[in-house]
C-alpha atoms as a PDB file:
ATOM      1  CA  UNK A   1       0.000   0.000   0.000  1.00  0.00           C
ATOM      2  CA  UNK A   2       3.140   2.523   0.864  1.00  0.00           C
ATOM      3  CA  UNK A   3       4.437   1.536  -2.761  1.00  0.00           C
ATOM      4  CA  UNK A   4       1.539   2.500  -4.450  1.00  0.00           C
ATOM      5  CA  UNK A   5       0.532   5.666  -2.520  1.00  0.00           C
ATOM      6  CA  UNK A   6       4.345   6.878  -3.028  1.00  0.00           C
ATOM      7  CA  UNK A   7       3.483   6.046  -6.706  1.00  0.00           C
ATOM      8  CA  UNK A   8       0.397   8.255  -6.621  1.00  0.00           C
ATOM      9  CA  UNK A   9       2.138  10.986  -5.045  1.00  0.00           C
ATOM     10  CA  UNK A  10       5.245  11.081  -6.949  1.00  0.00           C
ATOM     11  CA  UNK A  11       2.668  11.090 -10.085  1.00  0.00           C
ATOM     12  CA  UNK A  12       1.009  13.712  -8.844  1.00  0.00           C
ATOM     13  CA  UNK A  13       3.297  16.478  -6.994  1.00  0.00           C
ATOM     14  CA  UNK A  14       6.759  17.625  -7.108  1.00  0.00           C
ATOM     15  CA  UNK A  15       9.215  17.979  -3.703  1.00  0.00           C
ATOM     16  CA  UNK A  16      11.142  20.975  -3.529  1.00  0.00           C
ATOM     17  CA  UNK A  17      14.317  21.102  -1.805  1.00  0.00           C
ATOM     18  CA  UNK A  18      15.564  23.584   0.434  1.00  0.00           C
ATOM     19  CA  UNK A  19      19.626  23.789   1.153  1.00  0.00           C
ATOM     20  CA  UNK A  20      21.024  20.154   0.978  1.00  0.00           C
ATOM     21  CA  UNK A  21      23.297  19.539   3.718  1.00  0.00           C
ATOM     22  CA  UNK A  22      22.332  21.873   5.658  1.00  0.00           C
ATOM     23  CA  UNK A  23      18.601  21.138   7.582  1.00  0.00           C
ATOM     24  CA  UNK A  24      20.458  21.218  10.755  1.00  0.00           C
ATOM     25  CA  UNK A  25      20.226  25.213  10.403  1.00  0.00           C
ATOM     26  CA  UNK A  26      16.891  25.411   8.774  1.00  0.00           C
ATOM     27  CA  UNK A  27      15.790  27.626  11.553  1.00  0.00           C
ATOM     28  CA  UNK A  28      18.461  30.345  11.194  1.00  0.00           C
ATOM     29  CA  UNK A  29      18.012  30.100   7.521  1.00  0.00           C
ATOM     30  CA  UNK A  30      14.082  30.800   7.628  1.00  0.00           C
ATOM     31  CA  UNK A  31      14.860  34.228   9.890  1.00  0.00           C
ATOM     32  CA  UNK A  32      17.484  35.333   7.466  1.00  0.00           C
ATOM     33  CA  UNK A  33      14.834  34.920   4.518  1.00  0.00           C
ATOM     34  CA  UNK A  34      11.997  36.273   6.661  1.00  0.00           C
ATOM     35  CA  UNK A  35      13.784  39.063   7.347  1.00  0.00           C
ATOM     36  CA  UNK A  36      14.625  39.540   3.692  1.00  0.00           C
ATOM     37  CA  UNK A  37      10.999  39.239   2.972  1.00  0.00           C
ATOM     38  CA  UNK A  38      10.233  41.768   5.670  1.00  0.00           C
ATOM     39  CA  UNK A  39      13.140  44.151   4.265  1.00  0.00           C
ATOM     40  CA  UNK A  40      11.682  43.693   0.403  1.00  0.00           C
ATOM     41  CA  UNK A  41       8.036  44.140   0.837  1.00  0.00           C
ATOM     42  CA  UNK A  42       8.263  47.025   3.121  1.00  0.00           C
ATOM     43  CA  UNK A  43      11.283  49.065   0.905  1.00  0.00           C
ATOM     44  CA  UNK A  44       8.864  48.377  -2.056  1.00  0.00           C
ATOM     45  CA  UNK A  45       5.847  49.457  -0.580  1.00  0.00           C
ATOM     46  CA  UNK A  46       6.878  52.587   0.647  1.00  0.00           C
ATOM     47  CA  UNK A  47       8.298  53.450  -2.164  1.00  0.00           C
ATOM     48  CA  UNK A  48       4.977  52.909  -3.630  1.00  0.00           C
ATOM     49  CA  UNK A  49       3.689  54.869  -0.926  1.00  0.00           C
ATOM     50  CA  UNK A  50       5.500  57.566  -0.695  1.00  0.00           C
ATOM     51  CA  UNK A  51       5.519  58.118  -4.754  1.00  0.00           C
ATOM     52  CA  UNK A  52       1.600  58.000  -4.700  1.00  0.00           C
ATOM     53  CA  UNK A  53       1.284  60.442  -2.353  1.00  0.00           C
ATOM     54  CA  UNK A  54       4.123  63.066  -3.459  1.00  0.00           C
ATOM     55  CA  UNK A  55       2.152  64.640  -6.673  1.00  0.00           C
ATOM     56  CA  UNK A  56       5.996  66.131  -7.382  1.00  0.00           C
ATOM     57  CA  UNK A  57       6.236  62.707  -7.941  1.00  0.00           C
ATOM     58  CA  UNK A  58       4.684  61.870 -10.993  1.00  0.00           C
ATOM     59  CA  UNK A  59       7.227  62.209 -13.281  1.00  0.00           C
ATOM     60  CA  UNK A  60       8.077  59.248 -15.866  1.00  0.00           C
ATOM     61  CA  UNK A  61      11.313  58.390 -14.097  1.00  0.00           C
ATOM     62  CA  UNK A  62       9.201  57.810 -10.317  1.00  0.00           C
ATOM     63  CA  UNK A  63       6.294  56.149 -12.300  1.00  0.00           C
ATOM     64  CA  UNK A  64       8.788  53.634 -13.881  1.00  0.00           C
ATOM     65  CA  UNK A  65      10.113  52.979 -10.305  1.00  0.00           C
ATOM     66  CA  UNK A  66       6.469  52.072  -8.841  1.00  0.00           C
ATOM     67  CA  UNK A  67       6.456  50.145 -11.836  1.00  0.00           C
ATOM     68  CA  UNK A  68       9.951  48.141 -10.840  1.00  0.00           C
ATOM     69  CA  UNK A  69       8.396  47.979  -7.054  1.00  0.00           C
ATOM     70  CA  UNK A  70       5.503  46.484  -8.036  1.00  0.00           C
ATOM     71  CA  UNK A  71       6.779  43.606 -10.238  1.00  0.00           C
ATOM     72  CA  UNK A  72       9.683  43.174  -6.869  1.00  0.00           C
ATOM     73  CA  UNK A  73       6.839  43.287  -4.565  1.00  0.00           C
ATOM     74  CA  UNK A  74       4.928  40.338  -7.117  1.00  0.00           C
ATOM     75  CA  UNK A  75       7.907  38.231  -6.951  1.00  0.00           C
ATOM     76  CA  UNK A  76       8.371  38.251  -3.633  1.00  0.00           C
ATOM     77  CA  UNK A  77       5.130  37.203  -2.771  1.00  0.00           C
ATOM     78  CA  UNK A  78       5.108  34.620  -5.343  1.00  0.00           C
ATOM     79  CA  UNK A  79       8.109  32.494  -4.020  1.00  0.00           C
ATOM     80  CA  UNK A  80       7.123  33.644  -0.004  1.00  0.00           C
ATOM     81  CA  UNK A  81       4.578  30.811   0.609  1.00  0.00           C
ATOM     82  CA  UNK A  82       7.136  27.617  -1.232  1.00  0.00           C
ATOM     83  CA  UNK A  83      10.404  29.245   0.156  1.00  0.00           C
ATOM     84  CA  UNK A  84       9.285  29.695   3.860  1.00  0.00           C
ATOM     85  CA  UNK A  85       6.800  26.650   3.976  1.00  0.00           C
ATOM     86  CA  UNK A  86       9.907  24.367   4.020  1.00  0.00           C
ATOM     87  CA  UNK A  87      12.641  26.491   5.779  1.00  0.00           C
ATOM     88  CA  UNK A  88       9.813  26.817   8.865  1.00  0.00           C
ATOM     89  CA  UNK A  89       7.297  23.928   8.819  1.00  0.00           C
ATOM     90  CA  UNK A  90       9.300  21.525   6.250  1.00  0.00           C
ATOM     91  CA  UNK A  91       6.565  21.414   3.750  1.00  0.00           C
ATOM     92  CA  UNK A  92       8.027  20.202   0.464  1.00  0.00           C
ATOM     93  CA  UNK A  93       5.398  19.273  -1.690  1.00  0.00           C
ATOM     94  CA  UNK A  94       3.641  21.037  -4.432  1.00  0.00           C
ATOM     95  CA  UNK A  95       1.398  19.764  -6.415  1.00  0.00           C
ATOM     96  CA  UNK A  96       1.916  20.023 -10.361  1.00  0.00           C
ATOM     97  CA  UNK A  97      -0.796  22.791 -11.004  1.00  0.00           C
ATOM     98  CA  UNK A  98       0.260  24.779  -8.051  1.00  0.00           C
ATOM     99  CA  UNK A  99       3.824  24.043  -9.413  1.00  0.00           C
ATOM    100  CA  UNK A 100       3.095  25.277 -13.111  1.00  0.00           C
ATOM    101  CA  UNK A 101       1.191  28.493 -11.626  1.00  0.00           C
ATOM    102  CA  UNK A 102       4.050  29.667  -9.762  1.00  0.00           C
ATOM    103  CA  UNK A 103       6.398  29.098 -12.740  1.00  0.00           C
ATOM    104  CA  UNK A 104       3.727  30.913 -15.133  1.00  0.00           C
ATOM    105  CA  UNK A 105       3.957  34.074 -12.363  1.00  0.00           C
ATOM    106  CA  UNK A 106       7.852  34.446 -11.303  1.00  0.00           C
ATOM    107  CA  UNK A 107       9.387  34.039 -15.314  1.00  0.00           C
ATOM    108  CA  UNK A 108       6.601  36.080 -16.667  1.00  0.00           C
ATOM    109  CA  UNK A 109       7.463  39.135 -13.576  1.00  0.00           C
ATOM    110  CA  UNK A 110      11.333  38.523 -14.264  1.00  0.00           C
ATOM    111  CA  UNK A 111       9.989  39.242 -17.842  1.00  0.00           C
ATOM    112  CA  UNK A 112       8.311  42.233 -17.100  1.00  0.00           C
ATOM    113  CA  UNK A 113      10.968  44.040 -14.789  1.00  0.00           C
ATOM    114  CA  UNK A 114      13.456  43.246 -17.620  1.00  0.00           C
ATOM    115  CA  UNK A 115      10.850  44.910 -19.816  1.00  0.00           C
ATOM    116  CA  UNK A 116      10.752  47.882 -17.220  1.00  0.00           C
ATOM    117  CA  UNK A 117      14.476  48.079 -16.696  1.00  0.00           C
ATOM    118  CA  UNK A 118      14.137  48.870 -20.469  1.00  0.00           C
ATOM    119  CA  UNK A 119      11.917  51.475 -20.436  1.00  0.00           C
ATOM    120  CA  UNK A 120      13.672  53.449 -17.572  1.00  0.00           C
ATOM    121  CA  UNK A 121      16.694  52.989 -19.972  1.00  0.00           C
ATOM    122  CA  UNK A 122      14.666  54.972 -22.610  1.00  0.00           C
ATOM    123  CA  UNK A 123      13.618  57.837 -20.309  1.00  0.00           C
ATOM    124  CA  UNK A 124      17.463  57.970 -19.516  1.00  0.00           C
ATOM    125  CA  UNK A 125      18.354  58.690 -22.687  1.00  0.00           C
ATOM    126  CA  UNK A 126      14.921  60.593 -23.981  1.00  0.00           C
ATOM    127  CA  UNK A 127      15.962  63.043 -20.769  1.00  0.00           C
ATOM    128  CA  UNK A 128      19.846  63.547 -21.535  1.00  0.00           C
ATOM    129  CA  UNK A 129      19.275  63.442 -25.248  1.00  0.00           C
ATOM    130  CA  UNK A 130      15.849  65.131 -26.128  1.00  0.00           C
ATOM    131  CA  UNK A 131      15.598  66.828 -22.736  1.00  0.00           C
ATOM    132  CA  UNK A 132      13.084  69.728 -24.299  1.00  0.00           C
ATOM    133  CA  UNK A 133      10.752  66.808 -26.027  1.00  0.00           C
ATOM    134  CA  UNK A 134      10.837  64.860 -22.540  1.00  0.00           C
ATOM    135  CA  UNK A 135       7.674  66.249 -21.488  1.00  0.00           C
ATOM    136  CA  UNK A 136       5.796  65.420 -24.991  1.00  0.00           C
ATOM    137  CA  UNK A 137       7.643  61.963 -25.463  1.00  0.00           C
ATOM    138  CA  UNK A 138       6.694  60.772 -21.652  1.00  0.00           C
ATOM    139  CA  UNK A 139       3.343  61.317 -21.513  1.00  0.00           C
ATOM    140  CA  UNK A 140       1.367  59.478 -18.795  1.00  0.00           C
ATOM    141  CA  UNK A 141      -0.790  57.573 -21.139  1.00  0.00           C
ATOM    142  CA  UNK A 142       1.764  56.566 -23.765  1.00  0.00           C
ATOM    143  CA  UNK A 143       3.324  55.541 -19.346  1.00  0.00           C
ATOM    144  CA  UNK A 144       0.432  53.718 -19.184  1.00  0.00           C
ATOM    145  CA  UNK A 145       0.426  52.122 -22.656  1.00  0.00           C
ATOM    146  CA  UNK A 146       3.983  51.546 -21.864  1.00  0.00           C
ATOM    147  CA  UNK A 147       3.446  49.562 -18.539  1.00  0.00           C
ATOM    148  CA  UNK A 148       0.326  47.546 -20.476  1.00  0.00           C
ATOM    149  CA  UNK A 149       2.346  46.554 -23.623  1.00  0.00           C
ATOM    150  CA  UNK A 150       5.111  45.369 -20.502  1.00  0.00           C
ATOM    151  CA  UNK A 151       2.117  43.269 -18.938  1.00  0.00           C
ATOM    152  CA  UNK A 152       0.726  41.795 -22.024  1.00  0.00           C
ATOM    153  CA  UNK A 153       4.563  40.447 -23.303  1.00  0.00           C
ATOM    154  CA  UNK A 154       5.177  39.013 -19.834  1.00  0.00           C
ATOM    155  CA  UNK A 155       2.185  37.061 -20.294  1.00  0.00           C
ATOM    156  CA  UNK A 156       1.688  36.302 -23.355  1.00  0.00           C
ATOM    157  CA  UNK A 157       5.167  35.309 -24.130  1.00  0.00           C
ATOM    158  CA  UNK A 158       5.549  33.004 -20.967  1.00  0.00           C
ATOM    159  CA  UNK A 159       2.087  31.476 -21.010  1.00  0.00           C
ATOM    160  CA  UNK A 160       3.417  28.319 -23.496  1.00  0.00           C
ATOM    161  CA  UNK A 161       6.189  27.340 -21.158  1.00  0.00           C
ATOM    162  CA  UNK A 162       3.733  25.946 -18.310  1.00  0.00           C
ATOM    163  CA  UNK A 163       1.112  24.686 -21.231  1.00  0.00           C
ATOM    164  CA  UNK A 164       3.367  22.585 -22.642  1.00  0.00           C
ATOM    165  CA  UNK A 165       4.821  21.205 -19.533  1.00  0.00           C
ATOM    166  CA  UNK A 166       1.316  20.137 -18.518  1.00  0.00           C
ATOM    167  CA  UNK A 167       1.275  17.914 -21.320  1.00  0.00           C
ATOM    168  CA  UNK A 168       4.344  16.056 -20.161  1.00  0.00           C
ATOM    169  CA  UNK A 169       4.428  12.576 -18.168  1.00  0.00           C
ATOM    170  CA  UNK A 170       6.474  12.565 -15.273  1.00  0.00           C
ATOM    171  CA  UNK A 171       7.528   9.286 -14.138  1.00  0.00           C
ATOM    172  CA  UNK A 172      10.810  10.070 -12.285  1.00  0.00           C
ATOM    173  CA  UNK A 173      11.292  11.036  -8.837  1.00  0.00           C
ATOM    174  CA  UNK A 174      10.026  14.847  -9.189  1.00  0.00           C
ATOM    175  CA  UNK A 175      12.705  16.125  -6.559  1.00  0.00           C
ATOM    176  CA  UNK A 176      13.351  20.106  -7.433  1.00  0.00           C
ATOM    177  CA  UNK A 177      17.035  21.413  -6.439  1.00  0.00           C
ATOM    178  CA  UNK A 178      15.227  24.622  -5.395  1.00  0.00           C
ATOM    179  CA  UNK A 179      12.300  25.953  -3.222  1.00  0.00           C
ATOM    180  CA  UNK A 180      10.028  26.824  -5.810  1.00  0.00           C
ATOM    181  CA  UNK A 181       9.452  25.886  -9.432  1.00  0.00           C
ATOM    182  CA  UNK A 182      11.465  26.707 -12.467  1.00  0.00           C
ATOM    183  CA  UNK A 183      10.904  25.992 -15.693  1.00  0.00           C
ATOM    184  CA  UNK A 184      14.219  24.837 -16.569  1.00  0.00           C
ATOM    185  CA  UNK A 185      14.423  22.672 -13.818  1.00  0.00           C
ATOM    186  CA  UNK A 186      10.997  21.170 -14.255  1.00  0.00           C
ATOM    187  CA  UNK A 187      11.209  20.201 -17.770  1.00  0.00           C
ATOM    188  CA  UNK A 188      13.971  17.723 -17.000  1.00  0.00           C
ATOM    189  CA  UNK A 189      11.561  15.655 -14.762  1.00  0.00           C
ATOM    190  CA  UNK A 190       9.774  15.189 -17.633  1.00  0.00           C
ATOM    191  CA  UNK A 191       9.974  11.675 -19.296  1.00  0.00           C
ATOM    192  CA  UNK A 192       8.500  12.564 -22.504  1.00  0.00           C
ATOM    193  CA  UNK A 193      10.579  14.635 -25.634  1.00  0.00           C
ATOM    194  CA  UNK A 194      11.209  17.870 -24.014  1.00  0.00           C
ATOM    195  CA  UNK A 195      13.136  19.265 -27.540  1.00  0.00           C
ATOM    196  CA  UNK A 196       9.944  21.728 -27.780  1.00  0.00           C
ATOM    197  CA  UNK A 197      10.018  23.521 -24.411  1.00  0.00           C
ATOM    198  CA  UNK A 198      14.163  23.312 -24.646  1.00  0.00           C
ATOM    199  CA  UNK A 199      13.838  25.412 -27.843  1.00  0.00           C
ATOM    200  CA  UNK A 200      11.178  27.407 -26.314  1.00  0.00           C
ATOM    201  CA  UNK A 201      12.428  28.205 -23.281  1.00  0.00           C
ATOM    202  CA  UNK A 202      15.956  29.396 -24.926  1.00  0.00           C
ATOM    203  CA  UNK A 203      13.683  31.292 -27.531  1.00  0.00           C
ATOM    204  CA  UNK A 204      11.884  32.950 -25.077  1.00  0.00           C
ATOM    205  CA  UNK A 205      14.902  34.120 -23.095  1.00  0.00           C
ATOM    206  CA  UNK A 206      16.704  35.572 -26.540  1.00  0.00           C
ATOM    207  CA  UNK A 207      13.604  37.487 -27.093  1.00  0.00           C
ATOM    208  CA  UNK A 208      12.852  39.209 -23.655  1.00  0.00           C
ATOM    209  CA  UNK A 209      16.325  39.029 -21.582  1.00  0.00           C
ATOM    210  CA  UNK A 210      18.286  39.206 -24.550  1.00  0.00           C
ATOM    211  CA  UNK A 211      16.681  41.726 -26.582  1.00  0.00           C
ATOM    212  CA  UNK A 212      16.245  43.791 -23.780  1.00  0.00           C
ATOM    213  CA  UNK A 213      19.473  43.549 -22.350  1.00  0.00           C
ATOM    214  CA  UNK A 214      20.627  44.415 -25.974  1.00  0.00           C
ATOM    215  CA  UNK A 215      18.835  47.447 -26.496  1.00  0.00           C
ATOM    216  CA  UNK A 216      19.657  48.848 -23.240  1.00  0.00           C
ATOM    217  CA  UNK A 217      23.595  48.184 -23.834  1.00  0.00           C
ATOM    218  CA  UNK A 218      22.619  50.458 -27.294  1.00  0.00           C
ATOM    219  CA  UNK A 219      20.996  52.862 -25.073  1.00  0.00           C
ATOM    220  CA  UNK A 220      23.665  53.706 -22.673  1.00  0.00           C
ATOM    221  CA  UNK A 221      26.147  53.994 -26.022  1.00  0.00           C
ATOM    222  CA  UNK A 222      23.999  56.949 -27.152  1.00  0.00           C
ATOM    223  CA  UNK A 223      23.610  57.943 -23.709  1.00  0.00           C
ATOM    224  CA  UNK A 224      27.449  58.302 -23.659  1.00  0.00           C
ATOM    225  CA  UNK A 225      27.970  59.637 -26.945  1.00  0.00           C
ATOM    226  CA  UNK A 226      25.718  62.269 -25.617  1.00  0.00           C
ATOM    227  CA  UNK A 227      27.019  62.760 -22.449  1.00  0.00           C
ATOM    228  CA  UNK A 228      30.910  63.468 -24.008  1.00  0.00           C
ATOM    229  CA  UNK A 229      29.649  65.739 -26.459  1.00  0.00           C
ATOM    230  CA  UNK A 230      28.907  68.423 -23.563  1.00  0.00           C
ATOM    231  CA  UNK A 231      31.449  70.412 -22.974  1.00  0.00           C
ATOM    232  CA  UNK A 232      30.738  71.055 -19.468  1.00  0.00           C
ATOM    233  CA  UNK A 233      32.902  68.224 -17.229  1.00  0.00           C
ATOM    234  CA  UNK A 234      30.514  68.992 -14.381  1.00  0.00           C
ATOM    235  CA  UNK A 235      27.399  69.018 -16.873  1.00  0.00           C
ATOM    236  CA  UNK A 236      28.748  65.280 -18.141  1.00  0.00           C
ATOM    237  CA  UNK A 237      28.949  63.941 -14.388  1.00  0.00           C
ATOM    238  CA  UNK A 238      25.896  65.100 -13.330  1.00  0.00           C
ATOM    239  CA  UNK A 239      23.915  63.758 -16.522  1.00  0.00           C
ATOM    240  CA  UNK A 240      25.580  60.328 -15.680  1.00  0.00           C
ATOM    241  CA  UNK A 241      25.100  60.564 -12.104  1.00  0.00           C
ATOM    242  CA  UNK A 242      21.415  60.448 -13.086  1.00  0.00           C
ATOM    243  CA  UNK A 243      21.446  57.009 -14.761  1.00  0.00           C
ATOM    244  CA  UNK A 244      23.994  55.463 -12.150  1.00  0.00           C
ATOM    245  CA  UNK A 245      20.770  53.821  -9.921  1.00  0.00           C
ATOM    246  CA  UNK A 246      19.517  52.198 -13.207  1.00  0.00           C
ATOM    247  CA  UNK A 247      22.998  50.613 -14.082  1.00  0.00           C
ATOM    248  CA  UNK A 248      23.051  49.220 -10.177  1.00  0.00           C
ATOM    249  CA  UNK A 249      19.290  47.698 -10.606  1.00  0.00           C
ATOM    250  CA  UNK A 250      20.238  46.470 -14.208  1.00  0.00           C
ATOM    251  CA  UNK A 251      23.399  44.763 -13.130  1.00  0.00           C
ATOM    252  CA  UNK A 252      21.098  43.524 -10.091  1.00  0.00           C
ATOM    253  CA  UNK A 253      18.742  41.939 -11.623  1.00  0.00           C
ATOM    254  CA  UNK A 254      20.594  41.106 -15.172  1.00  0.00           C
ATOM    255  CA  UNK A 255      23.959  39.270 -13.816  1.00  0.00           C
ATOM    256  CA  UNK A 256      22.929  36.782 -11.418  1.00  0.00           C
ATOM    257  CA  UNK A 257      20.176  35.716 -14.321  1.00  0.00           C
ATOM    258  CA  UNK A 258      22.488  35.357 -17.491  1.00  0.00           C
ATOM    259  CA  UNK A 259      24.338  33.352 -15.523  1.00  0.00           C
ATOM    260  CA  UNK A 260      21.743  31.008 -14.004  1.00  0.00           C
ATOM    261  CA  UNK A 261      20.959  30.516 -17.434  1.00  0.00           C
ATOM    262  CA  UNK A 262      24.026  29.801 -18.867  1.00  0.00           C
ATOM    263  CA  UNK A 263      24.536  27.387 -15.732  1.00  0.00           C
ATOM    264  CA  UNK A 264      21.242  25.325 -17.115  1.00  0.00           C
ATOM    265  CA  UNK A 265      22.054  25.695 -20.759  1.00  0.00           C
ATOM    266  CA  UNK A 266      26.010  24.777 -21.168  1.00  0.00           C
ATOM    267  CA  UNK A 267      26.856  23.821 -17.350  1.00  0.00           C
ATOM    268  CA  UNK A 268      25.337  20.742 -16.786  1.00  0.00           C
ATOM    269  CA  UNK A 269      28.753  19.423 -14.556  1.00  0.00           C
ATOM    270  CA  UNK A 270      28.416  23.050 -12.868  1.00  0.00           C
ATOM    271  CA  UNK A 271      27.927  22.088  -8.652  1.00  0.00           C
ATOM    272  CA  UNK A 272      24.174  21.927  -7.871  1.00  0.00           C
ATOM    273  CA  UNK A 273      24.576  24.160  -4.719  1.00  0.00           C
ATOM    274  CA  UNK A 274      26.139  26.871  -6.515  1.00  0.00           C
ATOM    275  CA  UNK A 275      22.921  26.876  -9.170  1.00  0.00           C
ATOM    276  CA  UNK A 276      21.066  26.811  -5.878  1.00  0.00           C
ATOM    277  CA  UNK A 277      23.006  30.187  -4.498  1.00  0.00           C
ATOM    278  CA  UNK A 278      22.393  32.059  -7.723  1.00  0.00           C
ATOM    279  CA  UNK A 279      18.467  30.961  -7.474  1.00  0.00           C
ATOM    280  CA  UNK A 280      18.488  32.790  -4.361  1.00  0.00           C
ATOM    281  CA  UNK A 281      20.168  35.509  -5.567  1.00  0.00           C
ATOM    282  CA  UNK A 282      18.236  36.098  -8.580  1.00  0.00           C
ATOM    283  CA  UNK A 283      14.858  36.363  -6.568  1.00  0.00           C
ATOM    284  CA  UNK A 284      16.046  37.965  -3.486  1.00  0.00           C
ATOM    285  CA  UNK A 285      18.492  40.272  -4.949  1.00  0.00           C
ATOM    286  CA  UNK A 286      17.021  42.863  -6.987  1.00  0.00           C
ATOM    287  CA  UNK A 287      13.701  43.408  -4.442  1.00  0.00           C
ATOM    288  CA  UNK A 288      15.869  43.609  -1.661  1.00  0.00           C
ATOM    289  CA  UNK A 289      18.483  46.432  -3.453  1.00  0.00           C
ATOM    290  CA  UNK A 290      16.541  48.175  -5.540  1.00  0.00           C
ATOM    291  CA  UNK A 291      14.643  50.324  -3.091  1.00  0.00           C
ATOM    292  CA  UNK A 292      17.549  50.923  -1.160  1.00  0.00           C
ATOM    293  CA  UNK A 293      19.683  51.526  -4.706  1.00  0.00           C
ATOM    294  CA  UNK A 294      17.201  54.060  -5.392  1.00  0.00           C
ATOM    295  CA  UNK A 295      16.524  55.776  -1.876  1.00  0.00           C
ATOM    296  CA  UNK A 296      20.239  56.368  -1.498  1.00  0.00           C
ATOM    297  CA  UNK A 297      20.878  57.939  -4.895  1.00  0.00           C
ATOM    298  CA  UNK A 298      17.558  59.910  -5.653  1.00  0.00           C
ATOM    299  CA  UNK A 299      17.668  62.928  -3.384  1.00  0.00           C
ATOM    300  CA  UNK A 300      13.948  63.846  -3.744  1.00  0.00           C
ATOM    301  CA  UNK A 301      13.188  60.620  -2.906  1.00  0.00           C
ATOM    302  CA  UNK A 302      15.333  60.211  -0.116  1.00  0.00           C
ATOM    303  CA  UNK A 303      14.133  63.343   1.419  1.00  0.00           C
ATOM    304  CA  UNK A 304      10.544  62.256   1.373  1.00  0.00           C
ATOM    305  CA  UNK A 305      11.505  58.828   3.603  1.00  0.00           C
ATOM    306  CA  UNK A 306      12.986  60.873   5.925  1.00  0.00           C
ATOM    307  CA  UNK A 307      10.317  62.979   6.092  1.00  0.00           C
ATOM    308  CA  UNK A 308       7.810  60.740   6.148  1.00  0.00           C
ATOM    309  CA  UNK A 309       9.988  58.820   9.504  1.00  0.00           C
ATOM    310  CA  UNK A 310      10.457  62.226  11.180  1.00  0.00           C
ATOM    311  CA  UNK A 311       6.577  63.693  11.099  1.00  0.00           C
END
């Protein structure tokens, strides 16, 4: 009877792992990620706050940042219910639907910041290269069409990847290296011909990571091109000084992902726990930095948090 109910479940769910080797300090490992949690929601949310509140504040480049808070603030919550269900009450299975919806929501948000970090790359360079047409280029609906058409690609584009994996059998053990579901890592439990989602899955990186990443490398060329054409040296810094929280959150959130992926795609001797690290760092990372990256650096923002602390 224990043979055939393992059967059923192992048909059934997936078990997601949390750090091998090291359960014995599960406990100080769930209040580190708690508090990272705690640190990520909140920095998001009042930046949220505080930019909804501050009508000085509605300018493309703070809009943009609600935008990158929200999809942090997404993904957070996302992988909070997997990642601290087995670091504080050892709960390690997920069944496949549950499994496929959390896959569908945290590549489809990592495709939408990447999408965002793109757009704050344009109003970078629309404001040190068309500075007089900012106003007219940035409107808040073509924002809002903006933020939509960033939505609907996330979506849209990501939507096969848990489809097809659906329509996979899965006859293996179904034991997940991480603490929540990816779909690189879930289409190799598969026992059927996986050539579809492997193409897929590399397509779909090439055309949202890789385009994106792309253009915004081109960006920051004409941004510098710009930038050395003034022939004011303090002019030049402060123009660059502007666009020096985007490179942080772009390096945040770009790095620790391109390599991941590369890891999956070409590194299959690469160690397991150092695949495991970068997981971590690609979901924790750029929620965590990016409100303090942008509280430290923007000065009318960071007035407005102390403000708001002081009154």
């Amino acid at each position: 009877m224990s043979t055939v109910n393992d059967t059923k479940l192992n048909s059934a769910t997936f078990l997601l792992s949390g750090v091998p080797g090291q359960e014995d300090i599960n406990l100080c490992i769930s209040v580190s990620f708690c508090l990272l949690y705690v640190i990520s929601i909140v920095g998001n949310s009042v930046i949220l706050f505080i930019i909804k509140k501050d009508p000085s504040l509605h300018e493309p480049m703070y809009i943009f940042l609600s935008m990158l808070a929200i999809s942090d603030l997404g993904l957070s919550i996302v992988t909070m219910p997997t990642m601290l269900g087995i670091f504080l009450f050892n709960s390690r299975v997920i069944s496949f639907n549950a499994c496929f919806a959390q896959l569908f929501f945290i590549h489809s948000l990592q495709c939408i910041e990447s999408s965002i970090l793109l757009l704050m790359a344009f109003d970078r360079f629309i404001a040190i290269r068309y500075p007089l047409r900012y106003n007219s280029v940035l409107t808040l609906p073509r924002i809002a069409k903006m933020g939509l058409g960033c939505v609907l690609r996330g979506v849209v584009v990501i939507l096969p990847l848990p489809l097809l994996l659906k329509q996979y059998q899965y006859c293996r053990d179904n034991i997940l290296f991480h603490s929540y579901c990816l779909n690189q890592e879930v289409m190799k439990m598969a026992c059927s011909d996986i050539r579809v989602n492997i193409i897929l899955g590399l397509f779909t990186k090439l055309l949202t990571m890789g385009m994106d990443s792309l253009l915004i490398f081109l960006s920051y060329v004409m941004i510098l091109k710009t930038v050395l054409s003034v022939a004011s040296h303090a002019e030049c810094l402060r123009a660059l000084n502007t666009c020096v929280s985007h490179l942080c959150a772009v390096l945040l959130f770009y790095t620790p992902d391109i390599s991941l992926v590369v890891m999956y795609r070409f590194g299959s001797s690469s160690p397991h726990m150092l695949q495991i690290v970068l997981g971590y760092i690609c979901l924790f990372v750029p929620p965590l930095m990016n409100p303090i990256v942008y509280s430290v650096k923007s000065k009318h923002l960071r007035a407005r948090i102390i403000r708001m602390f002081i009154e």
